[in-house]
PDB file of N, CA and C in Angstrom:
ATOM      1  N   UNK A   1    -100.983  77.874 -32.608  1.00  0.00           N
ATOM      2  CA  UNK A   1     -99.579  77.903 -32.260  1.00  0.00           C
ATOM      3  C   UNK A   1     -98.925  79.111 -32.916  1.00  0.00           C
ATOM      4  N   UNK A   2     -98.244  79.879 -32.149  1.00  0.00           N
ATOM      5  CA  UNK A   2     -97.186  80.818 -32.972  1.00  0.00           C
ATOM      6  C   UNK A   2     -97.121  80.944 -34.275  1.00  0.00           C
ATOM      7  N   UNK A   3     -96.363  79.277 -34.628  1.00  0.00           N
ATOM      8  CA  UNK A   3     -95.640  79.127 -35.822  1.00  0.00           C
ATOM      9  C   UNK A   3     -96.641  78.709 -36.622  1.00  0.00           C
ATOM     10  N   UNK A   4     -97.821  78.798 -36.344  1.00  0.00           N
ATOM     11  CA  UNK A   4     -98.952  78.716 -37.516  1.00  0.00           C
ATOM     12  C   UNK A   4     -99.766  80.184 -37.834  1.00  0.00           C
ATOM     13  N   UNK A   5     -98.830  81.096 -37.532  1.00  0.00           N
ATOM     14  CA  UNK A   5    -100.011  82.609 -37.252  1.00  0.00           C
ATOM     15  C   UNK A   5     -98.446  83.297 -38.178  1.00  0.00           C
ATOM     16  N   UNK A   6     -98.961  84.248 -39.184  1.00  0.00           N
ATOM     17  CA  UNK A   6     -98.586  85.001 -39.827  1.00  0.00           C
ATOM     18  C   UNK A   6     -98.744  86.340 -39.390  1.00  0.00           C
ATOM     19  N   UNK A   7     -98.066  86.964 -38.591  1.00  0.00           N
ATOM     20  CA  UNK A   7     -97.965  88.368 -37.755  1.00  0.00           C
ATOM     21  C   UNK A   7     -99.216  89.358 -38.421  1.00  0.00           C
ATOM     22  N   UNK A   8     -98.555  89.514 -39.483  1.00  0.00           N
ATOM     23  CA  UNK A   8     -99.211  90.282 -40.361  1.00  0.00           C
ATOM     24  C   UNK A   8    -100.869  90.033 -40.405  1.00  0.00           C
ATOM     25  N   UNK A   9    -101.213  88.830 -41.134  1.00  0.00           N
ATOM     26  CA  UNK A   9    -102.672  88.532 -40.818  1.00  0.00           C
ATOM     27  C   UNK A   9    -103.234  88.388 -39.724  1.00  0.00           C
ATOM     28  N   UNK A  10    -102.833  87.957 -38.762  1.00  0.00           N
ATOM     29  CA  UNK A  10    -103.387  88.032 -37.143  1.00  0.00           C
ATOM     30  C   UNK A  10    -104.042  89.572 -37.147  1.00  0.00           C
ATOM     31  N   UNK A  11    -102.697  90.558 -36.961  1.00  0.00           N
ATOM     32  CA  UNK A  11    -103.034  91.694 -36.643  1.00  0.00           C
ATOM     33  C   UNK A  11    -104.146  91.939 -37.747  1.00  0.00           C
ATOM     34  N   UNK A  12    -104.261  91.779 -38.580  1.00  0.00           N
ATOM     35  CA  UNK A  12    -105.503  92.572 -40.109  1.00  0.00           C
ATOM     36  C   UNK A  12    -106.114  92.155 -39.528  1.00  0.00           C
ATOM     37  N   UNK A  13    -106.599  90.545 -38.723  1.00  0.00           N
ATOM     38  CA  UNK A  13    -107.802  90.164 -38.426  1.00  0.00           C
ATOM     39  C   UNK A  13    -108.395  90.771 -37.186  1.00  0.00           C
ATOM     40  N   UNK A  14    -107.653  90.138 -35.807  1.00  0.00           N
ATOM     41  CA  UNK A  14    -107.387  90.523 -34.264  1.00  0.00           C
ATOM     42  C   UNK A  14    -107.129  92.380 -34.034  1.00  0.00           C
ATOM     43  N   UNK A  15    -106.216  92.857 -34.415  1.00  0.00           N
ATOM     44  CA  UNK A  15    -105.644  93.745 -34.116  1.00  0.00           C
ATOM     45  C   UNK A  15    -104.738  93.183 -33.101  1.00  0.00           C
ATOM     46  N   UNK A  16    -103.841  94.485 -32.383  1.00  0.00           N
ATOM     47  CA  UNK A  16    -103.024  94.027 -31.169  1.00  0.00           C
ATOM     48  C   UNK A  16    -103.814  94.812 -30.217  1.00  0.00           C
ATOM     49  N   UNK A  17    -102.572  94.386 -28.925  1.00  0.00           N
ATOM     50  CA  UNK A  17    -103.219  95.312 -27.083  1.00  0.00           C
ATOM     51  C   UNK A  17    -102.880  96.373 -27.589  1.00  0.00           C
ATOM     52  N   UNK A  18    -103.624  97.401 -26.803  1.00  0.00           N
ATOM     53  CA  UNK A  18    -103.736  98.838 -26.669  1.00  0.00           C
ATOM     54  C   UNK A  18    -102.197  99.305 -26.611  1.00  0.00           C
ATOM     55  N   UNK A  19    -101.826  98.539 -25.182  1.00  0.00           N
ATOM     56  CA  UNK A  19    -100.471  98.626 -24.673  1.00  0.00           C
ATOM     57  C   UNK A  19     -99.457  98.151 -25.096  1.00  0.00           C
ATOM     58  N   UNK A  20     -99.661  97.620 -26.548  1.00  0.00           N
ATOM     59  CA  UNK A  20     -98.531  97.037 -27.588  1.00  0.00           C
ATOM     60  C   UNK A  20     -97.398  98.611 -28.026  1.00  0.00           C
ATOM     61  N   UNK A  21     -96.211  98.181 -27.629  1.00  0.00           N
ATOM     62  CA  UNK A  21     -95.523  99.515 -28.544  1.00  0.00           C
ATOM     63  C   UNK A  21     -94.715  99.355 -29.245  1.00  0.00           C
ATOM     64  N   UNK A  22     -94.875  98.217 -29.989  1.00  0.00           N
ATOM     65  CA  UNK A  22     -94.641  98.063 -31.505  1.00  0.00           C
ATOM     66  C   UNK A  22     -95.667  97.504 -32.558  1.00  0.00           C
ATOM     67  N   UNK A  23     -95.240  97.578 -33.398  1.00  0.00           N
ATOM     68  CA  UNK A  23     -95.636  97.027 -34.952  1.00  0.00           C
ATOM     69  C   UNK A  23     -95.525  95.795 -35.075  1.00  0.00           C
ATOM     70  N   UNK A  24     -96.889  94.981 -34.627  1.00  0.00           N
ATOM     71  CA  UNK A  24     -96.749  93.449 -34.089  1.00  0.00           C
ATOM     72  C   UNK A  24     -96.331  92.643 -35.936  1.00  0.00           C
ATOM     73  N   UNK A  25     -96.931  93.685 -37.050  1.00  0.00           N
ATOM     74  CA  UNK A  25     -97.449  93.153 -38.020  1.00  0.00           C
ATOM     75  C   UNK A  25     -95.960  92.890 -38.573  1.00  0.00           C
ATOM     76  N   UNK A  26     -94.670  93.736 -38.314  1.00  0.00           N
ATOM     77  CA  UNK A  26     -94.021  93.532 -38.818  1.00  0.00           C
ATOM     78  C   UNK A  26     -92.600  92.478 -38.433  1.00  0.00           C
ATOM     79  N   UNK A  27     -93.397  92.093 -37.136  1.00  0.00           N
ATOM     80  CA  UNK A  27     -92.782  90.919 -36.607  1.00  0.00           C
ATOM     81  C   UNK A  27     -92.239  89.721 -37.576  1.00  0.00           C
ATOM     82  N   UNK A  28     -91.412  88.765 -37.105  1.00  0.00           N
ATOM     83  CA  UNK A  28     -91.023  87.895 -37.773  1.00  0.00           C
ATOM     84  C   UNK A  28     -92.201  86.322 -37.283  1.00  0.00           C
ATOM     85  N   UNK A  29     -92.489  86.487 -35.793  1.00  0.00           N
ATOM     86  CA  UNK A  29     -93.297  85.723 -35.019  1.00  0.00           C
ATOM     87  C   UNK A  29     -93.801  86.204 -33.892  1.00  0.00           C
ATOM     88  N   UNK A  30     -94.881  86.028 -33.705  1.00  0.00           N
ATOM     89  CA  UNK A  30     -95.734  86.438 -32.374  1.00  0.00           C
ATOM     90  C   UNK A  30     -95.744  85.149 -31.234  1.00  0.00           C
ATOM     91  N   UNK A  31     -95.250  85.838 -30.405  1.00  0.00           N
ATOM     92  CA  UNK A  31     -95.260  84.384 -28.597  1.00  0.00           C
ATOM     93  C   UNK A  31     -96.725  83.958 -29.110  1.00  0.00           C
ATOM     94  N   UNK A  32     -96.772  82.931 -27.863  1.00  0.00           N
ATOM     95  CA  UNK A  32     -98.121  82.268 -27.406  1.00  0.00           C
ATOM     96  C   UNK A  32     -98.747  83.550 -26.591  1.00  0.00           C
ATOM     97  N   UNK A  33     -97.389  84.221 -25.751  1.00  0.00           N
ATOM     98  CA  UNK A  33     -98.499  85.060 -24.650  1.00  0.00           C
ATOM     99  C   UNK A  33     -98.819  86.164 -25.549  1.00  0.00           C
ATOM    100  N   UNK A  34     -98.707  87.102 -26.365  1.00  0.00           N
ATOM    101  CA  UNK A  34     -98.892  88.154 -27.421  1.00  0.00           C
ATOM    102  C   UNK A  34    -100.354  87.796 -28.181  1.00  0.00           C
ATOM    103  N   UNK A  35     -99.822  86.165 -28.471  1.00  0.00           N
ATOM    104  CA  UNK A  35    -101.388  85.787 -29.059  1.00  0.00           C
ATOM    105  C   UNK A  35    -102.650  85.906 -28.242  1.00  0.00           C
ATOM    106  N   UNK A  36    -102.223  85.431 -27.025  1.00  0.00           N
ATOM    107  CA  UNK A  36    -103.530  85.369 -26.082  1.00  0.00           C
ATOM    108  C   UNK A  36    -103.705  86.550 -25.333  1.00  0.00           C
ATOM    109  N   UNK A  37    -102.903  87.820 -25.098  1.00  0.00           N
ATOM    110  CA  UNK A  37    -103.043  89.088 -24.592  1.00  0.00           C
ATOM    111  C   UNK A  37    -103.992  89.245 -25.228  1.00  0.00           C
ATOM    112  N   UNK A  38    -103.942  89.103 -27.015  1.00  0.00           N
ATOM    113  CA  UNK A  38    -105.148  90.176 -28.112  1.00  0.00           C
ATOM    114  C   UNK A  38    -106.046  89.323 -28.155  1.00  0.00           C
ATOM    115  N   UNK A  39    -106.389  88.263 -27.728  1.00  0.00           N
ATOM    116  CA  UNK A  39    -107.643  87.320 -27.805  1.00  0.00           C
ATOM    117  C   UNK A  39    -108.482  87.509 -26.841  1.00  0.00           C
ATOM    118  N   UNK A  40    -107.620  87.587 -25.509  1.00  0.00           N
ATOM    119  CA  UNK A  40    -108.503  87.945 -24.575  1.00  0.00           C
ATOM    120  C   UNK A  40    -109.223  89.236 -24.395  1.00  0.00           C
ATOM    121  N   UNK A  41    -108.184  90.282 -25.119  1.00  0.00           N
ATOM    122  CA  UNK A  41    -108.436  91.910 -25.006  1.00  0.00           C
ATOM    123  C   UNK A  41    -109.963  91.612 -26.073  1.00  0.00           C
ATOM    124  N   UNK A  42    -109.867  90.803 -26.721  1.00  0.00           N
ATOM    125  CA  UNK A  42    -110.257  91.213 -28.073  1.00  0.00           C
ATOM    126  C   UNK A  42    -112.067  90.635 -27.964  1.00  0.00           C
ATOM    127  N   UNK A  43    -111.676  89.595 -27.295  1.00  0.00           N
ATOM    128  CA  UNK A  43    -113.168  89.017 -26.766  1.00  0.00           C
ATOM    129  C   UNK A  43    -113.426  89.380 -25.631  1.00  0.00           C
ATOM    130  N   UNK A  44    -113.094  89.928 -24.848  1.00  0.00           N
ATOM    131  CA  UNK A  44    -113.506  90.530 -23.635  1.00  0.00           C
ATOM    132  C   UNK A  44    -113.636  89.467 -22.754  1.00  0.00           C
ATOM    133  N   UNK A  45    -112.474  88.255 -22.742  1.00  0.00           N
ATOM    134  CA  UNK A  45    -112.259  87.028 -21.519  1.00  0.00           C
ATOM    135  C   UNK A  45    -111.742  87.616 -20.543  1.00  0.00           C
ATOM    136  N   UNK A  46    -112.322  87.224 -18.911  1.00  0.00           N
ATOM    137  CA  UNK A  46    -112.070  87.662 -18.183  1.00  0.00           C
ATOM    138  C   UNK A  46    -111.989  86.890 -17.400  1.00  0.00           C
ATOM    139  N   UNK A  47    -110.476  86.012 -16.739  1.00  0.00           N
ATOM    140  CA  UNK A  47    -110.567  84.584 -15.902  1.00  0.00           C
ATOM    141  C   UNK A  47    -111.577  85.085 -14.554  1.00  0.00           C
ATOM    142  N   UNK A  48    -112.003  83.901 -14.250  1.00  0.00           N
ATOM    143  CA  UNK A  48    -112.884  83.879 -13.153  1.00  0.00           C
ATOM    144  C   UNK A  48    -111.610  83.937 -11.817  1.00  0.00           C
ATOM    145  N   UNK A  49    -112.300  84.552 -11.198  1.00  0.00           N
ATOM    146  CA  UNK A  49    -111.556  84.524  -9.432  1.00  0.00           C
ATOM    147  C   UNK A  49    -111.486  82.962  -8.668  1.00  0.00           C
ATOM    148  N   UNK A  50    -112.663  82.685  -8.885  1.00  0.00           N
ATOM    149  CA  UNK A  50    -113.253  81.601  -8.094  1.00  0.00           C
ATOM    150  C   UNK A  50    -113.128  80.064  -8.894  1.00  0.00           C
ATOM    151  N   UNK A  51    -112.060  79.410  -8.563  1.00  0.00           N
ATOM    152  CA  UNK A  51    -112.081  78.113  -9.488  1.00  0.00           C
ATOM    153  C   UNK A  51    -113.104  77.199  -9.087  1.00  0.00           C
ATOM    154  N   UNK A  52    -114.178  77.215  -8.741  1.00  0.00           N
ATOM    155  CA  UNK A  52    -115.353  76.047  -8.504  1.00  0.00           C
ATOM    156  C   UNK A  52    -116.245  76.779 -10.250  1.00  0.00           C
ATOM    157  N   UNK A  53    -116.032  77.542 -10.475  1.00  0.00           N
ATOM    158  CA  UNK A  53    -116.414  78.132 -11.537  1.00  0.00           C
ATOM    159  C   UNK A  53    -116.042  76.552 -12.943  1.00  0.00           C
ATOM    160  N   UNK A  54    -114.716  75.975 -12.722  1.00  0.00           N
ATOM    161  CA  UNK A  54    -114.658  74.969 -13.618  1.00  0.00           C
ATOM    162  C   UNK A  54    -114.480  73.241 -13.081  1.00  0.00           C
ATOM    163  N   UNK A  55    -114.092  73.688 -11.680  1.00  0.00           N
ATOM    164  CA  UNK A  55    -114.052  72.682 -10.471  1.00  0.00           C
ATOM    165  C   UNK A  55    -115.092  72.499  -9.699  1.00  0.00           C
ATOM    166  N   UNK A  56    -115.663  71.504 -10.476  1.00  0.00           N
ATOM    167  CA  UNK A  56    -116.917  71.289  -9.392  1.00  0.00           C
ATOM    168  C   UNK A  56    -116.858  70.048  -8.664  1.00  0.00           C
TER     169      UNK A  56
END
């Protein structure tokens, strides 16, 4: 959750998106979507096209 993530340590750990153009670290709080932009960038998740992929 957001309010369990310390801007600062996220970024030391994660880093941010490429396409970030600020200083996530010096944020007061990071969204849900900010969190999951650099998670996905960061692990290289890539949603599937095709939902039978989790819908079977």
């Amino acid at each position: 959750k957001p309010a369990d993530v310390s801007p600062a340590e996220f970024v030391a750990k994660y880093g941010q998106p490429k396409d970030a153009r600020e200083d996530w670290s010096k944020k007061k709080r990071l969204t849900q979507q900010e969190i999951g932009q650099t998670l996905k960038e960061r692990w290289n998740i890539q949603p599937t096209e095709n939902c039978q992929t989790c819908h079977r």
